[in-house]
C-alpha atoms as a PDB file:
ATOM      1  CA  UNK A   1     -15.804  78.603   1.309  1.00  0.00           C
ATOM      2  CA  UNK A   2     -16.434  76.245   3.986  1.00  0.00           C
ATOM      3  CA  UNK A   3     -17.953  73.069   3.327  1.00  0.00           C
ATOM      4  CA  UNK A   4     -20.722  71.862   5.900  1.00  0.00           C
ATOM      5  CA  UNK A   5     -21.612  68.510   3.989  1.00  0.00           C
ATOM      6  CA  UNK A   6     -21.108  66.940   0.784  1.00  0.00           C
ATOM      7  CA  UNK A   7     -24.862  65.092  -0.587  1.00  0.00           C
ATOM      8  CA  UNK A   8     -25.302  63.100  -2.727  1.00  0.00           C
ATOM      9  CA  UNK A   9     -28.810  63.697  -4.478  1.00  0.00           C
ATOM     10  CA  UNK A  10     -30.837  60.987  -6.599  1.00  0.00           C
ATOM     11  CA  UNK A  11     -33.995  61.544  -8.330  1.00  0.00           C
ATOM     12  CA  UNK A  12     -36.555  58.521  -7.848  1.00  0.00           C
ATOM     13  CA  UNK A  13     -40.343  57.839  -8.742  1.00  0.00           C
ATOM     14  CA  UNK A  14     -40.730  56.184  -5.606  1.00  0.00           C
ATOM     15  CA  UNK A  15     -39.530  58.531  -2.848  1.00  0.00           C
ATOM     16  CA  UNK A  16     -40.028  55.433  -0.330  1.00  0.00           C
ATOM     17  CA  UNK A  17     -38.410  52.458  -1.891  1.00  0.00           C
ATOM     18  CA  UNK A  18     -35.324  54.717  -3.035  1.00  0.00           C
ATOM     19  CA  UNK A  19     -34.776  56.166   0.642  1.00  0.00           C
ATOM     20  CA  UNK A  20     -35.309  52.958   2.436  1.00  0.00           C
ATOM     21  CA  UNK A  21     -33.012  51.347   0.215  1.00  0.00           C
ATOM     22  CA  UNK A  22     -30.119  53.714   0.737  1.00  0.00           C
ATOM     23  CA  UNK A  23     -30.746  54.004   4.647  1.00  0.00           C
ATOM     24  CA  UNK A  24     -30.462  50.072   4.362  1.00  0.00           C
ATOM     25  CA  UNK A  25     -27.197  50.110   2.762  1.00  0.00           C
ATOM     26  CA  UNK A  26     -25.618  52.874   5.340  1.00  0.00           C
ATOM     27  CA  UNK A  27     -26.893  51.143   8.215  1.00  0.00           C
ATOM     28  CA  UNK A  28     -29.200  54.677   8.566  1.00  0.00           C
ATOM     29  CA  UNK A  29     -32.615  56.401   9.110  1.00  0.00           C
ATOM     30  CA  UNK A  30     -35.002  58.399   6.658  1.00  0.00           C
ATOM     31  CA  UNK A  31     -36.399  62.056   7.446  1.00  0.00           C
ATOM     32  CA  UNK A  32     -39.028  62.217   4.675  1.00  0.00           C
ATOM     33  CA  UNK A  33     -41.137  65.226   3.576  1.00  0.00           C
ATOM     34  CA  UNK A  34     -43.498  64.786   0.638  1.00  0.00           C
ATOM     35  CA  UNK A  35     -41.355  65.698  -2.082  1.00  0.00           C
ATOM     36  CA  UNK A  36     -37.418  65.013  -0.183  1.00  0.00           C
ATOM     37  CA  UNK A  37     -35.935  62.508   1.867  1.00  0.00           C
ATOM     38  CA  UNK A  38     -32.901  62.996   4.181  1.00  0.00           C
ATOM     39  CA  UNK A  39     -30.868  59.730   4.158  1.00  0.00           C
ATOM     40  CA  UNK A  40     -29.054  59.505   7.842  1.00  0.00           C
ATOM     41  CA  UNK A  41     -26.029  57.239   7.883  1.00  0.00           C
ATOM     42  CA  UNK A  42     -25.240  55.110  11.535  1.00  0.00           C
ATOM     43  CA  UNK A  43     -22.872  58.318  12.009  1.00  0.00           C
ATOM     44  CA  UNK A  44     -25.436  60.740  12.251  1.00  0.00           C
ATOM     45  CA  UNK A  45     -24.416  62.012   8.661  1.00  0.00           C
ATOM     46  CA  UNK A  46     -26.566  63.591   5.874  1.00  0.00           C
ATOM     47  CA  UNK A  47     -25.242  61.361   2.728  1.00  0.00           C
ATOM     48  CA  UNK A  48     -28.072  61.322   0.312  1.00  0.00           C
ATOM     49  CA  UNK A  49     -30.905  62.853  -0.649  1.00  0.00           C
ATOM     50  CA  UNK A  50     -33.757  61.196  -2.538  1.00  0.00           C
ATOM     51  CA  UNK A  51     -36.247  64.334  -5.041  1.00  0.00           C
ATOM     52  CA  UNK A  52     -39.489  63.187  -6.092  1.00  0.00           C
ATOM     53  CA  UNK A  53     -39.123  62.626 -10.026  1.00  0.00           C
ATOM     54  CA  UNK A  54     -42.708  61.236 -10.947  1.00  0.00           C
ATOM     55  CA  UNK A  55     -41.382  60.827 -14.974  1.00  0.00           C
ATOM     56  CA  UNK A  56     -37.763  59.922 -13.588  1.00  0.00           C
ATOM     57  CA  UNK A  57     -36.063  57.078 -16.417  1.00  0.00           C
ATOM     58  CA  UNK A  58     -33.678  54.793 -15.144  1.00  0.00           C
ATOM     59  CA  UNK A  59     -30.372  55.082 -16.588  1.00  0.00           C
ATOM     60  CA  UNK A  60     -29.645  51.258 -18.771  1.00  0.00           C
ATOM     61  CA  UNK A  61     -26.014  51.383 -18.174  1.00  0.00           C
ATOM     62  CA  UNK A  62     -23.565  50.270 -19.789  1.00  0.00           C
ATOM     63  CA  UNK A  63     -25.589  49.287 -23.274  1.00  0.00           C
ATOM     64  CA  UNK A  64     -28.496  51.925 -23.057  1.00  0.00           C
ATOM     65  CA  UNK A  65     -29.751  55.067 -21.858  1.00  0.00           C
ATOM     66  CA  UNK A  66     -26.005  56.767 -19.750  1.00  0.00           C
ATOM     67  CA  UNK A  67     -25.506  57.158 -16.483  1.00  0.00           C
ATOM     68  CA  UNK A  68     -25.271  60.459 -14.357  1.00  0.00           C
ATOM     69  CA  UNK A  69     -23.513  59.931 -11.500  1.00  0.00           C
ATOM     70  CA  UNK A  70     -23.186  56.606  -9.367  1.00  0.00           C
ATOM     71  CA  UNK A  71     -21.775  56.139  -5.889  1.00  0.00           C
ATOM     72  CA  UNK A  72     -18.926  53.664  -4.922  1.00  0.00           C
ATOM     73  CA  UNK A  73     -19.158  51.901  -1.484  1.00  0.00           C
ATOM     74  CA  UNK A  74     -15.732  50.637  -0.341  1.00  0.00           C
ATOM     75  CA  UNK A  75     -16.340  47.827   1.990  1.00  0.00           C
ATOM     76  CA  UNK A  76     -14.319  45.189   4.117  1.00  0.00           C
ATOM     77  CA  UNK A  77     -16.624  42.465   3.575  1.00  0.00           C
ATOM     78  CA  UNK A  78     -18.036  41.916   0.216  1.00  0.00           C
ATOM     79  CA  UNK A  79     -20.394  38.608   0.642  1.00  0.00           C
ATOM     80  CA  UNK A  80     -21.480  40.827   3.572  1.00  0.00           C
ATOM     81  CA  UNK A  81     -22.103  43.642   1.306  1.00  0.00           C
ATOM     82  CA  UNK A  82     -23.451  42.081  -1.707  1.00  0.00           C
ATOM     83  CA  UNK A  83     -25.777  40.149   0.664  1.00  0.00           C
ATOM     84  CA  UNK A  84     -27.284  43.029   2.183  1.00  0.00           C
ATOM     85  CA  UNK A  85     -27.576  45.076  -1.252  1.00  0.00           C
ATOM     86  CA  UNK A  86     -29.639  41.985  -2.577  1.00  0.00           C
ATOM     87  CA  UNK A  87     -31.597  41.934   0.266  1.00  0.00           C
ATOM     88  CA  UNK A  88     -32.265  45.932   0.296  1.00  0.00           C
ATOM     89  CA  UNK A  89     -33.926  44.940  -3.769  1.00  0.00           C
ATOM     90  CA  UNK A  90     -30.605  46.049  -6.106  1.00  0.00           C
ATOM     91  CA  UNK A  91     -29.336  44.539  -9.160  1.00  0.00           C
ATOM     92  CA  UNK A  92     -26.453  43.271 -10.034  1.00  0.00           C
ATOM     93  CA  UNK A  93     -25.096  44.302 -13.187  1.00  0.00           C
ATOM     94  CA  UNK A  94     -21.635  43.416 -13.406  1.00  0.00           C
ATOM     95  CA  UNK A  95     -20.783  40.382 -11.380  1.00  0.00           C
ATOM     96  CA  UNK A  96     -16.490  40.288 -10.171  1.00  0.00           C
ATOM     97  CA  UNK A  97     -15.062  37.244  -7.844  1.00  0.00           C
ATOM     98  CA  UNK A  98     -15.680  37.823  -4.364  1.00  0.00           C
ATOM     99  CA  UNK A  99     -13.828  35.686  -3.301  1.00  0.00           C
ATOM    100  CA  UNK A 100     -10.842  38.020  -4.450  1.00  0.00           C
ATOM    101  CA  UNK A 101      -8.540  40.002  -2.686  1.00  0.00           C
ATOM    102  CA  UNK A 102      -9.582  43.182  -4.750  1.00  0.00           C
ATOM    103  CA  UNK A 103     -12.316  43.837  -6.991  1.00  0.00           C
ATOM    104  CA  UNK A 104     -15.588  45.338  -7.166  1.00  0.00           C
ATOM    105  CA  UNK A 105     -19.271  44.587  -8.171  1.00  0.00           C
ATOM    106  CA  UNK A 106     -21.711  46.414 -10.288  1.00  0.00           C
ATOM    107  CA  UNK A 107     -25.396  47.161  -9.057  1.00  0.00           C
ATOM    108  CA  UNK A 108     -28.189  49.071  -9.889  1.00  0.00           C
ATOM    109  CA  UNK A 109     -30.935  50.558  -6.818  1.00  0.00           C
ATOM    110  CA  UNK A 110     -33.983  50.493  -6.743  1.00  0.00           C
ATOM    111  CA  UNK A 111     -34.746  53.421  -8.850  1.00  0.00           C
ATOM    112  CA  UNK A 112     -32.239  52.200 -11.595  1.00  0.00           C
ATOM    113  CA  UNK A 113     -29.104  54.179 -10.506  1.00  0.00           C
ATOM    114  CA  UNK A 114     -25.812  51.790 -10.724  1.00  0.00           C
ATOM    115  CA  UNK A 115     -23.382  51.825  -8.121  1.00  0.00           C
ATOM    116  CA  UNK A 116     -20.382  49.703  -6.922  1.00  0.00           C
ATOM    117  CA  UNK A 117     -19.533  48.160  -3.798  1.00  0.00           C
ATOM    118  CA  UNK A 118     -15.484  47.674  -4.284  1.00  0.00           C
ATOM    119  CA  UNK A 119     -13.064  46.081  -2.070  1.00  0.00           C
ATOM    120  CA  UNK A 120      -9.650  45.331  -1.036  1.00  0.00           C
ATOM    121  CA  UNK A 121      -8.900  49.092  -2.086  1.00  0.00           C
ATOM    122  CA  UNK A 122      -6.523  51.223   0.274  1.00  0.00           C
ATOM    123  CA  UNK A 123      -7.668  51.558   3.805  1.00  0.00           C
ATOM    124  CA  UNK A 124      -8.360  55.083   5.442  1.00  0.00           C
ATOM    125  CA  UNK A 125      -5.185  55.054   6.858  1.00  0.00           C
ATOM    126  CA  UNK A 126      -3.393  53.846   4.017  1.00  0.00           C
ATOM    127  CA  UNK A 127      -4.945  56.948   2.259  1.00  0.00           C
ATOM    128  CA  UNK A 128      -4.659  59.151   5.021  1.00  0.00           C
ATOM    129  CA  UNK A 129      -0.664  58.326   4.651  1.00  0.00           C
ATOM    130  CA  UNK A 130      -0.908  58.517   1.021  1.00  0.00           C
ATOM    131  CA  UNK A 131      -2.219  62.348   1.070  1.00  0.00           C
ATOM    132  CA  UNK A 132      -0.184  63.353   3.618  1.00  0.00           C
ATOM    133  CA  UNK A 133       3.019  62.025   2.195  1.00  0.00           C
ATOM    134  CA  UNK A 134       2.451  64.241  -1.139  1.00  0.00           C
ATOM    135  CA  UNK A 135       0.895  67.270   0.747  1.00  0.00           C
ATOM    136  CA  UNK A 136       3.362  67.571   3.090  1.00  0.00           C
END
């Protein structure tokens, strides 16, 4: 099977707060339809799609209602990151130093779904070298 993209797809009340949000984040652009939205990173890439859930329940992690599936963003700059995330309308949910060499923040979008902006984690190449080395 070849693979042509990998999407990530969350369901959202409000198609146009949900999409704008994640285009924010990606540094991207929105194709919307009434019922989908494409979310365009600065690459050019399809990364997320946002369905039209009109009865769509937040998830209340960690205490409440589970969530599904949440999306980790691995950045060089945190203050940058968590700056720009605040601005976009998330949440922060779990607060970490950033001021740290490593470490990651919780958040939650705008429809309720949590993700983490992380840092300090292994670069591309250092994982690039780290998959090689045990793949041959």
């Amino acid at each position: 099977m070849e693979m042509i993209r990998n999407v990530v797809v969350f369901d959202a009340a409000d198609l146009h707060a949900e999409s704008a949000f994640w285009a924010g984040m990606l540094g991207g652009h929105v194709f919307e339809d009434e019922t989908f939205h494409s979310v365009i990173d600065a690459a050019g890439e399809w990364r997320i799609g946002v369905q039209l859930a009109p009865r769509h329940v937040p998830p209340d992690w960690p205490d409440g209602a589970p969530q599904q599936v949440h999306m980790d963003l691995h950045v060089e700059d945190p203050v940058q990151a968590h700056d720009q995330a605040m601005r976009l309308g998330a949440r922060l949910l779990r607060a970490g130093d950033l001021e740290s060499d490593e470490g990651h923040q919780v958040y939650a979008d705008p429809a309720g779904h949590p993700f983490c902006i992380g840092w300090g984690h292994p670069s591309r190449e250092a994982l690039a070298t780290f998959v090689r080395e045990r793949l041959g």
